[in-house]
PDB file of N, CA and C in Angstrom:
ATOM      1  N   UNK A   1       4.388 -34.302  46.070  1.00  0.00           N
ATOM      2  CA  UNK A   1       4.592 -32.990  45.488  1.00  0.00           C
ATOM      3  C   UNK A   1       5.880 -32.972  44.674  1.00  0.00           C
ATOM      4  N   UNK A   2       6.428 -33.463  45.053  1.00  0.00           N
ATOM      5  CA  UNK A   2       8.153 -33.465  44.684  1.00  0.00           C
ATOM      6  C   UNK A   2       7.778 -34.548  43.056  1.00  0.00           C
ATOM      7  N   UNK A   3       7.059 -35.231  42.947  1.00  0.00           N
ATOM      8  CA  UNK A   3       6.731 -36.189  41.997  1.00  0.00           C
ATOM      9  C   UNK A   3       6.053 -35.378  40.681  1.00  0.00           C
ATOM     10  N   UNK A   4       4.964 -34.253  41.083  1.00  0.00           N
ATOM     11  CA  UNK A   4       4.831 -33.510  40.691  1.00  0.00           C
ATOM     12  C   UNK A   4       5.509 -32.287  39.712  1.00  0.00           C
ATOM     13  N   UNK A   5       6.667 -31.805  40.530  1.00  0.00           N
ATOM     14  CA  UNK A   5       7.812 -30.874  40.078  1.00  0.00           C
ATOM     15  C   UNK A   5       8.705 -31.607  39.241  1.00  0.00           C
ATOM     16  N   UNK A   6       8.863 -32.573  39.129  1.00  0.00           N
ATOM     17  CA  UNK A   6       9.888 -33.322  38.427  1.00  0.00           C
ATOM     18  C   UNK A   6       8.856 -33.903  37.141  1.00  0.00           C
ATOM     19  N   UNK A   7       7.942 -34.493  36.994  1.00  0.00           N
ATOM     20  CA  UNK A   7       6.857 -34.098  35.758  1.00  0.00           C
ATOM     21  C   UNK A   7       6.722 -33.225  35.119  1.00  0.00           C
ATOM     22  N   UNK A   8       6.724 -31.784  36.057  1.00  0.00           N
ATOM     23  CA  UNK A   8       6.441 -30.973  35.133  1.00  0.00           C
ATOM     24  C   UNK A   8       7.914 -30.186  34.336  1.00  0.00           C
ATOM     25  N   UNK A   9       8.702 -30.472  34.946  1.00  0.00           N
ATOM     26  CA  UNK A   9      10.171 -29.889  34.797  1.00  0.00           C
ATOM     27  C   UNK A   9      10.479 -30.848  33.379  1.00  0.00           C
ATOM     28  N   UNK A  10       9.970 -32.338  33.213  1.00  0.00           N
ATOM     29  CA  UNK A  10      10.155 -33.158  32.060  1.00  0.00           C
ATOM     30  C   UNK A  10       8.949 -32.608  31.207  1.00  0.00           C
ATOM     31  N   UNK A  11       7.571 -32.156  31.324  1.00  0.00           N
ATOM     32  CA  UNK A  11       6.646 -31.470  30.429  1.00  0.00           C
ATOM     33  C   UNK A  11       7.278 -30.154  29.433  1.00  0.00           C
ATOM     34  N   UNK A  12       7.983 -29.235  30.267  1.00  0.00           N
ATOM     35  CA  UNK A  12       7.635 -28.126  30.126  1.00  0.00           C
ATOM     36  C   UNK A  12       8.584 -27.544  28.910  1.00  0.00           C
ATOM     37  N   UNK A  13       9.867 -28.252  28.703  1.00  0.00           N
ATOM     38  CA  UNK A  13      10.021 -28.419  27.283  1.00  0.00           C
ATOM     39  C   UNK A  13       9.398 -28.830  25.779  1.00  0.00           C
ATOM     40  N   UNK A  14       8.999 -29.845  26.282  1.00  0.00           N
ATOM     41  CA  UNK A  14       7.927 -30.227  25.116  1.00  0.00           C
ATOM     42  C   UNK A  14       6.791 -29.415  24.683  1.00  0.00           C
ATOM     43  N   UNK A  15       6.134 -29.109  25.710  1.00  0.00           N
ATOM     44  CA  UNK A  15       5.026 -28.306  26.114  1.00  0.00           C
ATOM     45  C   UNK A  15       5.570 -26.582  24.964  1.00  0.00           C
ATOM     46  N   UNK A  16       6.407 -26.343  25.363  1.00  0.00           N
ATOM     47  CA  UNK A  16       7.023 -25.563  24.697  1.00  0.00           C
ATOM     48  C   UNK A  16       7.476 -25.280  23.317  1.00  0.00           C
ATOM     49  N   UNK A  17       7.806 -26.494  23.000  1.00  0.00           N
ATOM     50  CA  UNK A  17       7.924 -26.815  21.660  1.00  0.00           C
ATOM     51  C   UNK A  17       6.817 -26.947  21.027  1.00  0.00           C
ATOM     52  N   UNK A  18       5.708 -27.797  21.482  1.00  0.00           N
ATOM     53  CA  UNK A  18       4.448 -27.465  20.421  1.00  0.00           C
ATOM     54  C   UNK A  18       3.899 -26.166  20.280  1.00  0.00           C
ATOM     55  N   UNK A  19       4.103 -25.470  21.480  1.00  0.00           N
ATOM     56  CA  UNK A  19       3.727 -24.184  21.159  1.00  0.00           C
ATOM     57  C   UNK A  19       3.957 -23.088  20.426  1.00  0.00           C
ATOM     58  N   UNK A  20       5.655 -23.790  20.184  1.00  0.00           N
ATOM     59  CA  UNK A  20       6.518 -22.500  18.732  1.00  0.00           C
ATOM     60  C   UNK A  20       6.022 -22.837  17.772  1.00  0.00           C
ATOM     61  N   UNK A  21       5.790 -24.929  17.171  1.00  0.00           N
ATOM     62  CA  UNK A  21       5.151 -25.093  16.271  1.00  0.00           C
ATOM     63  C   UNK A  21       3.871 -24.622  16.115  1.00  0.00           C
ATOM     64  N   UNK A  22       2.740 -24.756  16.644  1.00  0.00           N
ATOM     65  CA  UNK A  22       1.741 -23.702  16.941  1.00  0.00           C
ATOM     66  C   UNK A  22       1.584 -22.546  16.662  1.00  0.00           C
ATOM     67  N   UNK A  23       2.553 -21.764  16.753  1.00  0.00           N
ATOM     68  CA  UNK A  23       2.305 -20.176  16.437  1.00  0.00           C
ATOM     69  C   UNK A  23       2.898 -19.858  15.396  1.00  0.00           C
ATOM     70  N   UNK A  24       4.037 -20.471  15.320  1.00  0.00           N
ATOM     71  CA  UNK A  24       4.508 -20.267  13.546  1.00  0.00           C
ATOM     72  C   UNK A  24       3.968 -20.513  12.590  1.00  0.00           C
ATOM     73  N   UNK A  25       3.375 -21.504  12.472  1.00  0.00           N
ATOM     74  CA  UNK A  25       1.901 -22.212  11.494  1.00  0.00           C
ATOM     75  C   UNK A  25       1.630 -21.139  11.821  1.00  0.00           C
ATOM     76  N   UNK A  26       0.518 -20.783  12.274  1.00  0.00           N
ATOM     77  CA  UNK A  26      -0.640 -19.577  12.225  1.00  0.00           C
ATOM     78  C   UNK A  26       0.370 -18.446  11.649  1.00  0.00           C
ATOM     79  N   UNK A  27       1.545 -18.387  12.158  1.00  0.00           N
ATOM     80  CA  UNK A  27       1.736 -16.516  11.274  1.00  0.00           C
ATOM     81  C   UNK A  27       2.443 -17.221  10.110  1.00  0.00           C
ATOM     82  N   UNK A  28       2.729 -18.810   9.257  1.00  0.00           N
ATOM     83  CA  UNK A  28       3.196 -18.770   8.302  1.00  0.00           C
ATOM     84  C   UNK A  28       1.802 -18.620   7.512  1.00  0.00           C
ATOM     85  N   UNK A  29       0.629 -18.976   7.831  1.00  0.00           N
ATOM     86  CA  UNK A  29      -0.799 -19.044   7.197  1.00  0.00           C
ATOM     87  C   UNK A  29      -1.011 -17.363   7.116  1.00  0.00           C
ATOM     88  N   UNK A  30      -0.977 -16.811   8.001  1.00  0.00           N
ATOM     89  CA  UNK A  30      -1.181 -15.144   7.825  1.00  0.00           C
ATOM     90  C   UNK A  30      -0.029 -14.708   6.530  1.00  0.00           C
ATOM     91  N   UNK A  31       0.856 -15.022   6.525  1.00  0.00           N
ATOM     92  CA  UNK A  31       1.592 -15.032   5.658  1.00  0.00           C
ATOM     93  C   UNK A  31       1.925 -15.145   4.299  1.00  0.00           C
ATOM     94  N   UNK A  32       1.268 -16.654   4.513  1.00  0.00           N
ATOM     95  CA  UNK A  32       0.749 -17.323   2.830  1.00  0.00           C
ATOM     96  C   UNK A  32      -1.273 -15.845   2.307  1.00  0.00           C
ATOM     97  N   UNK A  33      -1.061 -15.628   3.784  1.00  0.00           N
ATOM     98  CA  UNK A  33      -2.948 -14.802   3.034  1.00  0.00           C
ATOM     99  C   UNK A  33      -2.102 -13.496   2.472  1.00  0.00           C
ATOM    100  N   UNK A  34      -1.152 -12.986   3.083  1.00  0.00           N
ATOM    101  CA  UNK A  34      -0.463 -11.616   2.975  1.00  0.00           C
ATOM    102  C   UNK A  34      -0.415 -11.545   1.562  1.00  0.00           C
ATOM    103  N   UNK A  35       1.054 -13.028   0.984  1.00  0.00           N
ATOM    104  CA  UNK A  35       1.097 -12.962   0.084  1.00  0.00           C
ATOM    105  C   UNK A  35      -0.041 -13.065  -1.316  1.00  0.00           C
ATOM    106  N   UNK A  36      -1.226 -13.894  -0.883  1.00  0.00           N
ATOM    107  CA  UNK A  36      -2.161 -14.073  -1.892  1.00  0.00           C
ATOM    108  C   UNK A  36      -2.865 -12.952  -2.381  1.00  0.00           C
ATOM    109  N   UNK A  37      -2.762 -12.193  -1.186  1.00  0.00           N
ATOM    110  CA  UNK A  37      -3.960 -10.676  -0.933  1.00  0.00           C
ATOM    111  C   UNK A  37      -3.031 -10.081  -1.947  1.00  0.00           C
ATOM    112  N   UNK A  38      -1.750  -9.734  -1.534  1.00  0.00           N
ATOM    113  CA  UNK A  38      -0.699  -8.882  -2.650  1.00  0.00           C
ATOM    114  C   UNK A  38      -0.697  -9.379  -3.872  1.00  0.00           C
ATOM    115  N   UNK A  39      -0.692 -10.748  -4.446  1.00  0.00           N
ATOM    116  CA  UNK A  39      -0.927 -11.117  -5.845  1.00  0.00           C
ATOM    117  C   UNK A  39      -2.055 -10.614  -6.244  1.00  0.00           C
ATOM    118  N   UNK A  40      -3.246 -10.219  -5.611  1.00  0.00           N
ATOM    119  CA  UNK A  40      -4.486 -10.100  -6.375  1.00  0.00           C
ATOM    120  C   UNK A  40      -4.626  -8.933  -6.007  1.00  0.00           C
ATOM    121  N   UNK A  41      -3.845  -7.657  -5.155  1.00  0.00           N
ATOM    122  CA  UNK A  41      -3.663  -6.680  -5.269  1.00  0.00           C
ATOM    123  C   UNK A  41      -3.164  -6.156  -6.774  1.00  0.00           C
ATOM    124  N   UNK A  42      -1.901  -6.507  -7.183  1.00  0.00           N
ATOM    125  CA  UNK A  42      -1.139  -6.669  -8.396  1.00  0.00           C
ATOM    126  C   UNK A  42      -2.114  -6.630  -9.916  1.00  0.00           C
ATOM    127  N   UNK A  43      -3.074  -7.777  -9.737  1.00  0.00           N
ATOM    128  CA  UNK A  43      -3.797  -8.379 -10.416  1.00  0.00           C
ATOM    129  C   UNK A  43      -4.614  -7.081 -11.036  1.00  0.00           C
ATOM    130  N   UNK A  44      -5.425  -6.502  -9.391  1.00  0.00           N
ATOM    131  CA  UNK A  44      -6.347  -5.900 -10.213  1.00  0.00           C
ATOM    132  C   UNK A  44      -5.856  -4.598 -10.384  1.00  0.00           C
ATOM    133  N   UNK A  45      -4.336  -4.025  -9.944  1.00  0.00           N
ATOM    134  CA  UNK A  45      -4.072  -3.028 -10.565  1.00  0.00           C
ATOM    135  C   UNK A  45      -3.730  -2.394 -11.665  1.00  0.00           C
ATOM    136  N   UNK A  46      -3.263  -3.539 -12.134  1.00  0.00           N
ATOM    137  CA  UNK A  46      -3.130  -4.305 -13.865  1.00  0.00           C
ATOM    138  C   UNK A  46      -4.410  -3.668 -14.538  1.00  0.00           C
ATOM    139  N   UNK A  47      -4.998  -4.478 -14.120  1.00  0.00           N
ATOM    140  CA  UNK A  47      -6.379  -4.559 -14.698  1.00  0.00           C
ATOM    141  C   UNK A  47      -7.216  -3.167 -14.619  1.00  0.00           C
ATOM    142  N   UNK A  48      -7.458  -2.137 -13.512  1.00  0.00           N
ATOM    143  CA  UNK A  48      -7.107  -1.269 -13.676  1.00  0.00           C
ATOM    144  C   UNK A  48      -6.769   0.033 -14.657  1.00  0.00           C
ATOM    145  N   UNK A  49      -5.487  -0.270 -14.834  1.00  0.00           N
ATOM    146  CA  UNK A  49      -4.703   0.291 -15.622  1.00  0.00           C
ATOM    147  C   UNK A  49      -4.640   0.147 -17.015  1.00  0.00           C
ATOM    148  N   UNK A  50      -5.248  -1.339 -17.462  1.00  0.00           N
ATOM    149  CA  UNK A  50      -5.639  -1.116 -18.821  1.00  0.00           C
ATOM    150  C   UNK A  50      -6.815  -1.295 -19.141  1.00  0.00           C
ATOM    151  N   UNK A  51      -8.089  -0.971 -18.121  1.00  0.00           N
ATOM    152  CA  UNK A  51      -9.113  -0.047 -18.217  1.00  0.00           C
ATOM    153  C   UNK A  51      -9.206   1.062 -18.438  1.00  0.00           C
ATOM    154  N   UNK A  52      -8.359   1.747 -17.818  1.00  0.00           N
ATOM    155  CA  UNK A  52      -8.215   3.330 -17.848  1.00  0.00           C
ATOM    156  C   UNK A  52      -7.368   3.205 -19.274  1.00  0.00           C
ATOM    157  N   UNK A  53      -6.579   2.699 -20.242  1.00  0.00           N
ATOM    158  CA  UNK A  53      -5.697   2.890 -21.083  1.00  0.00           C
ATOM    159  C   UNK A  53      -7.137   2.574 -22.082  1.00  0.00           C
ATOM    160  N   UNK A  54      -7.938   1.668 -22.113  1.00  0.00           N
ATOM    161  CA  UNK A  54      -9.320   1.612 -23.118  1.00  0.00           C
ATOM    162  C   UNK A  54     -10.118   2.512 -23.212  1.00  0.00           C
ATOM    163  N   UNK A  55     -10.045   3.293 -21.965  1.00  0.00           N
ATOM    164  CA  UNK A  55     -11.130   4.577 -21.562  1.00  0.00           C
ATOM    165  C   UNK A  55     -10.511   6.003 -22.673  1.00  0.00           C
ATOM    166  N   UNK A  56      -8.899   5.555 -22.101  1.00  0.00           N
ATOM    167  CA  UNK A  56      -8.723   7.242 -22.567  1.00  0.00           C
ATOM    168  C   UNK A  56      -8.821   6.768 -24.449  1.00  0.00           C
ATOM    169  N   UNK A  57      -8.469   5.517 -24.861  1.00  0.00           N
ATOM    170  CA  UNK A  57      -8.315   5.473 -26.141  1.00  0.00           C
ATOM    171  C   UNK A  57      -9.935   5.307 -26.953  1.00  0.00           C
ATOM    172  N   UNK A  58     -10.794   4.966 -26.063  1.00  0.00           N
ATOM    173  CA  UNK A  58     -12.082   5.487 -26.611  1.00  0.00           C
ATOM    174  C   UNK A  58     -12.479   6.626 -26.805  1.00  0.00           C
ATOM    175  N   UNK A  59     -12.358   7.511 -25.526  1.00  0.00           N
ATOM    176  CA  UNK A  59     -12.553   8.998 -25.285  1.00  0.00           C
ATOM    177  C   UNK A  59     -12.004   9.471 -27.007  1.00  0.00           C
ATOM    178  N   UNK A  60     -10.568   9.441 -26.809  1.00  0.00           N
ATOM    179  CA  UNK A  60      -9.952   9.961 -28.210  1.00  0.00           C
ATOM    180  C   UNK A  60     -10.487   9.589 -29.228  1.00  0.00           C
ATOM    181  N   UNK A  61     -11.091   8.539 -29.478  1.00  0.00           N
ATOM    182  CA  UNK A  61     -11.561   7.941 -30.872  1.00  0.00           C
ATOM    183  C   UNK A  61     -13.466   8.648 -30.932  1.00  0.00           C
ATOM    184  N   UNK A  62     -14.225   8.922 -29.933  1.00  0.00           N
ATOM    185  CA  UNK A  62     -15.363   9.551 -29.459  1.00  0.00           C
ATOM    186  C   UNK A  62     -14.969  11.055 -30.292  1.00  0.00           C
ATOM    187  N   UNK A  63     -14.087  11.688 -29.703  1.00  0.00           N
ATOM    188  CA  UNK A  63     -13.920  13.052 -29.736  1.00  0.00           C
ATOM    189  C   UNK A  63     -13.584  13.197 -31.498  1.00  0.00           C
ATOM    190  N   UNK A  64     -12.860  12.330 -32.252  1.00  0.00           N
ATOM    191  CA  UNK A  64     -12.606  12.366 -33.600  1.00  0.00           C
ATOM    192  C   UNK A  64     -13.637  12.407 -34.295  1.00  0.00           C
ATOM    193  N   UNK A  65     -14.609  12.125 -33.810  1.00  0.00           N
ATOM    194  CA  UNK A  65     -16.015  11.793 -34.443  1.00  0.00           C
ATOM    195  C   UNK A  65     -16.965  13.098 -34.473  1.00  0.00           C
TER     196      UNK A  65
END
């Protein structure tokens, strides 16, 4: 038993350490999606916005007519 406790007392650091590496990966990957989602948030608000800027400048050019 005693052979036991002294194994795991040498595990349980290590053990530990893969596990920070482990979870940081996963929330740096949530992270890297955060940021991608927000670029193509950006993207299509853009886009968007100079839809609506073609809309109103048709409308106006419609109504001249």
């Amino acid at each position: 038993m005693h052979d036991i406790g002294s194994l795991l007392q040498a595990i349980m650091p290590y053990a530990a350490a893969i596990l920070t590496v482990l979870l940081s990966y996963k929330r740096g990957s949530k992270e890297d999606e955060n940021d991608r989602l927000a670029k193509r948030n950006k993207t299509l608000t853009e886009r968007i916005d100079q839809l609506t800027r073609e809309n109103d400048r048709l409308r106006k050019e419609l109504d001249k007519k």
